[in-house]
C-alpha atoms as a PDB file:
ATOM      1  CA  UNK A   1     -66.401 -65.018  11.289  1.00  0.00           C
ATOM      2  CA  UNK A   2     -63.726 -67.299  10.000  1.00  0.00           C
ATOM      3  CA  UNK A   3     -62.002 -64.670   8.390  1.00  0.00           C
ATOM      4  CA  UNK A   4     -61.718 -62.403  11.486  1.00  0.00           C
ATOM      5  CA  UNK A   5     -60.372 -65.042  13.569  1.00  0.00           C
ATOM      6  CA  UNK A   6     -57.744 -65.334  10.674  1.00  0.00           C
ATOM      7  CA  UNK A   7     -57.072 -61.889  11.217  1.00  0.00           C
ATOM      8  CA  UNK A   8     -56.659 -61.588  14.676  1.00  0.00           C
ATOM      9  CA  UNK A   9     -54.527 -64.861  15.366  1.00  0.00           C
ATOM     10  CA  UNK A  10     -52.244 -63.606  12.515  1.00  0.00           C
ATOM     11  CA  UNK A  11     -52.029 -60.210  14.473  1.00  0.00           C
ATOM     12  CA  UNK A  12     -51.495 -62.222  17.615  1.00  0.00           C
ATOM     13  CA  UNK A  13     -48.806 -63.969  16.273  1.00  0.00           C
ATOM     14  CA  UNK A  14     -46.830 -61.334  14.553  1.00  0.00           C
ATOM     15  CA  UNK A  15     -44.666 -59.095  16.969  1.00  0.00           C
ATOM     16  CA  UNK A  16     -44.513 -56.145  14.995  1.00  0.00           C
ATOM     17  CA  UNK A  17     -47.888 -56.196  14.251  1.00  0.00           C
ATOM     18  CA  UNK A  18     -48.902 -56.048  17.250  1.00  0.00           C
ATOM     19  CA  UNK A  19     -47.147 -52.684  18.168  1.00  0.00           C
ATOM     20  CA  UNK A  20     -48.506 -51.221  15.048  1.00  0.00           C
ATOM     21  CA  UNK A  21     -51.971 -52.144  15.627  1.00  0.00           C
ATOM     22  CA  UNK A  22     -51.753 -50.846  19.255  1.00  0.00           C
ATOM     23  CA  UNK A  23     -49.466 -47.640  17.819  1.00  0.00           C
ATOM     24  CA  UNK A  24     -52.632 -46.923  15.012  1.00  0.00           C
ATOM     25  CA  UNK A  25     -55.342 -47.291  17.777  1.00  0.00           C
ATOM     26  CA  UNK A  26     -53.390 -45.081  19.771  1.00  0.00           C
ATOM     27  CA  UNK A  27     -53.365 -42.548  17.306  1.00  0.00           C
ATOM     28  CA  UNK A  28     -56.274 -42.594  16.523  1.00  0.00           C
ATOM     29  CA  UNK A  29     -57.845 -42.504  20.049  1.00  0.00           C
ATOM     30  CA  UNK A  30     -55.550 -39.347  21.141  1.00  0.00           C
ATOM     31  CA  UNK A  31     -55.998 -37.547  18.289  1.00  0.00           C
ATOM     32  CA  UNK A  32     -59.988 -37.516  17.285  1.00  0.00           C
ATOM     33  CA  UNK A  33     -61.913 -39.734  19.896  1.00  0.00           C
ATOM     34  CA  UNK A  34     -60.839 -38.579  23.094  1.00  0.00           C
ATOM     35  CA  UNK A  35     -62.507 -35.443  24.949  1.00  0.00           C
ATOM     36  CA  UNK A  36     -58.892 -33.815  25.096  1.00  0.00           C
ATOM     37  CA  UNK A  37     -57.989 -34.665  21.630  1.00  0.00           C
ATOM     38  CA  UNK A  38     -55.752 -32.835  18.548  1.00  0.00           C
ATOM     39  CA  UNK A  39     -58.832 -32.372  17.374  1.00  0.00           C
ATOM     40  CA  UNK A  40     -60.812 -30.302  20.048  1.00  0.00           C
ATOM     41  CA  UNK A  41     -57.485 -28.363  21.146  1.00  0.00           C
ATOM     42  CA  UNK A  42     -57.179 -27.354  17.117  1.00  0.00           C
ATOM     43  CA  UNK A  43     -60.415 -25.306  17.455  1.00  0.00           C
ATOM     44  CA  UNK A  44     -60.274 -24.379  20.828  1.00  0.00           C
ATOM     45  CA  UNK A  45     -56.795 -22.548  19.324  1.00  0.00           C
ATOM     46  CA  UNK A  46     -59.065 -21.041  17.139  1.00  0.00           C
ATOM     47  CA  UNK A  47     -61.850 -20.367  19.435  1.00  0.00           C
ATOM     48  CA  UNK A  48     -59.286 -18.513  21.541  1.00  0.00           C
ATOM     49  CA  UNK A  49     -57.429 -16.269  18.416  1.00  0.00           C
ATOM     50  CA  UNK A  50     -61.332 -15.209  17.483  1.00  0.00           C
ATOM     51  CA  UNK A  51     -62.002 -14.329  21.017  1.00  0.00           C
ATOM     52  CA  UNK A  52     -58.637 -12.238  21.095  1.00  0.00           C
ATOM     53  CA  UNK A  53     -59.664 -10.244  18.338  1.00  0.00           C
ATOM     54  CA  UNK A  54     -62.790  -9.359  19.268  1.00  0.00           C
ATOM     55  CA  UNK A  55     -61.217  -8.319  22.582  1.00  0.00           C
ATOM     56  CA  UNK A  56     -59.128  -5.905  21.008  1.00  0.00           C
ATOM     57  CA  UNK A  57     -61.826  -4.988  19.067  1.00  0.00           C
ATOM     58  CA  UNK A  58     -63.935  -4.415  21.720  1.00  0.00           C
ATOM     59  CA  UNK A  59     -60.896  -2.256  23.487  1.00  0.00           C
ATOM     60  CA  UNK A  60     -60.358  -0.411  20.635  1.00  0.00           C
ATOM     61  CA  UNK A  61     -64.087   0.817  20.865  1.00  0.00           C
ATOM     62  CA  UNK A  62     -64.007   1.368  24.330  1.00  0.00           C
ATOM     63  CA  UNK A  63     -60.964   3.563  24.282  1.00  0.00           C
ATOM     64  CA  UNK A  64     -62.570   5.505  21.107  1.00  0.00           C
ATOM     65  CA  UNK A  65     -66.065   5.838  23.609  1.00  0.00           C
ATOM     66  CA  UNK A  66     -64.003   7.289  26.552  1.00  0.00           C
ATOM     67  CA  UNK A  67     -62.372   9.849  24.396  1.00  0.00           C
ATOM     68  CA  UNK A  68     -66.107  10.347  23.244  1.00  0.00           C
ATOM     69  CA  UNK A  69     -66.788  10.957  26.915  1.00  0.00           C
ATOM     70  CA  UNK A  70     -63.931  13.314  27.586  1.00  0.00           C
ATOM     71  CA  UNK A  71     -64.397  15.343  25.689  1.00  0.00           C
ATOM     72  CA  UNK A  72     -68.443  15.427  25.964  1.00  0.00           C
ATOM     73  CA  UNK A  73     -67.478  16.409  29.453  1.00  0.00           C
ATOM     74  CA  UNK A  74     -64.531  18.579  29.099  1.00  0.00           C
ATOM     75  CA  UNK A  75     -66.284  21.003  26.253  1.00  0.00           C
ATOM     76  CA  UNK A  76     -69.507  21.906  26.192  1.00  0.00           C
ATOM     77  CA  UNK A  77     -69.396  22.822  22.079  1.00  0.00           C
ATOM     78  CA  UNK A  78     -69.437  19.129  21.508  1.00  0.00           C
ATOM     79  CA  UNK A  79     -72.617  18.370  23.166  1.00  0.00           C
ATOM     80  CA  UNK A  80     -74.366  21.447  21.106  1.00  0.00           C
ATOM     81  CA  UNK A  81     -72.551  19.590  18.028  1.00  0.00           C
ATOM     82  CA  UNK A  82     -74.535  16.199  18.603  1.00  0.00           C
ATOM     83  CA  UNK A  83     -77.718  17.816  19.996  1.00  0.00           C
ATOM     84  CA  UNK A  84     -77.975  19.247  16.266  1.00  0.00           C
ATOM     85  CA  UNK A  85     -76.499  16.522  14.417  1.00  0.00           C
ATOM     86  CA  UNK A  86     -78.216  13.645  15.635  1.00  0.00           C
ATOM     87  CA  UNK A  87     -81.845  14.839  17.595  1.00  0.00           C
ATOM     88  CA  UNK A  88     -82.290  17.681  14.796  1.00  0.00           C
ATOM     89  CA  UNK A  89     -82.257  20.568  17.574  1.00  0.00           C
ATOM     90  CA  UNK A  90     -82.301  24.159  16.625  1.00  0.00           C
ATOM     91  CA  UNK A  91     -81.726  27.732  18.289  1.00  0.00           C
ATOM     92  CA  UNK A  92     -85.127  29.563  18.293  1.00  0.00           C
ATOM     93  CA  UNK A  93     -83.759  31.693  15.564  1.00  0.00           C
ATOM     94  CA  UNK A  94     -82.834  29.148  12.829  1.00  0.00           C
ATOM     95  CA  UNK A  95     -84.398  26.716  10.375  1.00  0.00           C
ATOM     96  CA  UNK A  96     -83.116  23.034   9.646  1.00  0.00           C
ATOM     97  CA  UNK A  97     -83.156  21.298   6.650  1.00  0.00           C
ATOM     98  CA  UNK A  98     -83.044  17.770   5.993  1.00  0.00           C
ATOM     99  CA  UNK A  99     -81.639  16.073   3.039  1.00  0.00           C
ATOM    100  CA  UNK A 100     -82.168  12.622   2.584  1.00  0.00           C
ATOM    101  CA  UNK A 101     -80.343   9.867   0.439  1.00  0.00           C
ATOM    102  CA  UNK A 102     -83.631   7.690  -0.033  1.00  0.00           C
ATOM    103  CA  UNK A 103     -84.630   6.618  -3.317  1.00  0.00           C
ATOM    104  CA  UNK A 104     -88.660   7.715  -3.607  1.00  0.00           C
ATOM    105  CA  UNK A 105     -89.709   5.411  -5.795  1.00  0.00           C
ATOM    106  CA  UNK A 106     -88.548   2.651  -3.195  1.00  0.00           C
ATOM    107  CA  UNK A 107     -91.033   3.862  -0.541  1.00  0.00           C
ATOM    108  CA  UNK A 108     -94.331   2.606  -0.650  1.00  0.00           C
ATOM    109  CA  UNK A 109     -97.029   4.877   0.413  1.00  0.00           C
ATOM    110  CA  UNK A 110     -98.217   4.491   4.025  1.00  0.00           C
ATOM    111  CA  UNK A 111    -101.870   4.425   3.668  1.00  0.00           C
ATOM    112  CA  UNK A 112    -102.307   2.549   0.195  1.00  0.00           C
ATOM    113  CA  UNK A 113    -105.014   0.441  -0.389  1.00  0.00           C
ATOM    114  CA  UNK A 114    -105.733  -2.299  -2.242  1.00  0.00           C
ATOM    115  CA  UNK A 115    -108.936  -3.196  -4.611  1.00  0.00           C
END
C-alpha cells in the first residue's frame, strides 16, 4: 500500500506527469473501452464493406434473374428449354436418357441388411 501511495504523490507532484497520465488514460478510454471507440468503428468499417459486397452481389443476381424472367416471358422456346432440362419432360414421341456423373461404388444399396 506504501508503495502506491509513493506512486501517486510522485504523480501528484510532477506536472508533466500528470498530463501524461491523464493523456494515456485518455487514450486508452477513447480508443478500446468506450461504446463509440477506434475499436468498434474499425469493424463496423468492416461490417459495412462486407455488407456492400454482398449487396452488389445480391444485385448482380437479381439483374441476372430478371433477364431470366424476360426472356421466360418474351419467348416461349425458353420455357420448353427448362421444362426438358431441368423436370426431364418429353414430347410423346421421344425418349430421354439420363447420364449421370455418380461414382457406383459410392452408393450404398437402399435396402441392405445387416447380419
Amino acid at each position: 500500500m506504501k508503495i502506491v501511495r509513493a506512486i501517486f504523490d510522485y504523480i501528484r507532484r510532477s506536472n508533466i506527469l500528470k498530463y501524461v497520465v491523464v493523456f494515456v488514460c485518455a487514450i486508452i478510454i477513447i480508443g478500446f473501452a468506450d461504446e463509440n471507440s477506434a475499436w468498434n468503428h474499425f469493424h463496423n468499417k468492416q461490417k459495412i464493406s462486407e455488407l456492400k459486397s454482398e449487396i452488389e452481389r445480391y444485385t448482380a443476381e437479381y439483374e441476372r434473374d430478371n433477364a431470366r424472367i424476360r426472356e421466360l416471358e418474351s419467348n416461349p422456346k425458353s420455357i420448353e428449354k427448362i421444362a426438358r432440362e431441368r423436370y426431364f419432360m418429353k414430347k410423346d414421341d421421344e425418349d430421354i436418357f439420363v447420364l449421370s456423373d455418380d461414382n457406383p461404388d459410392a452408393q450404398t444399396p437402399i435396402n441392405e441388411t445387416t447380419e
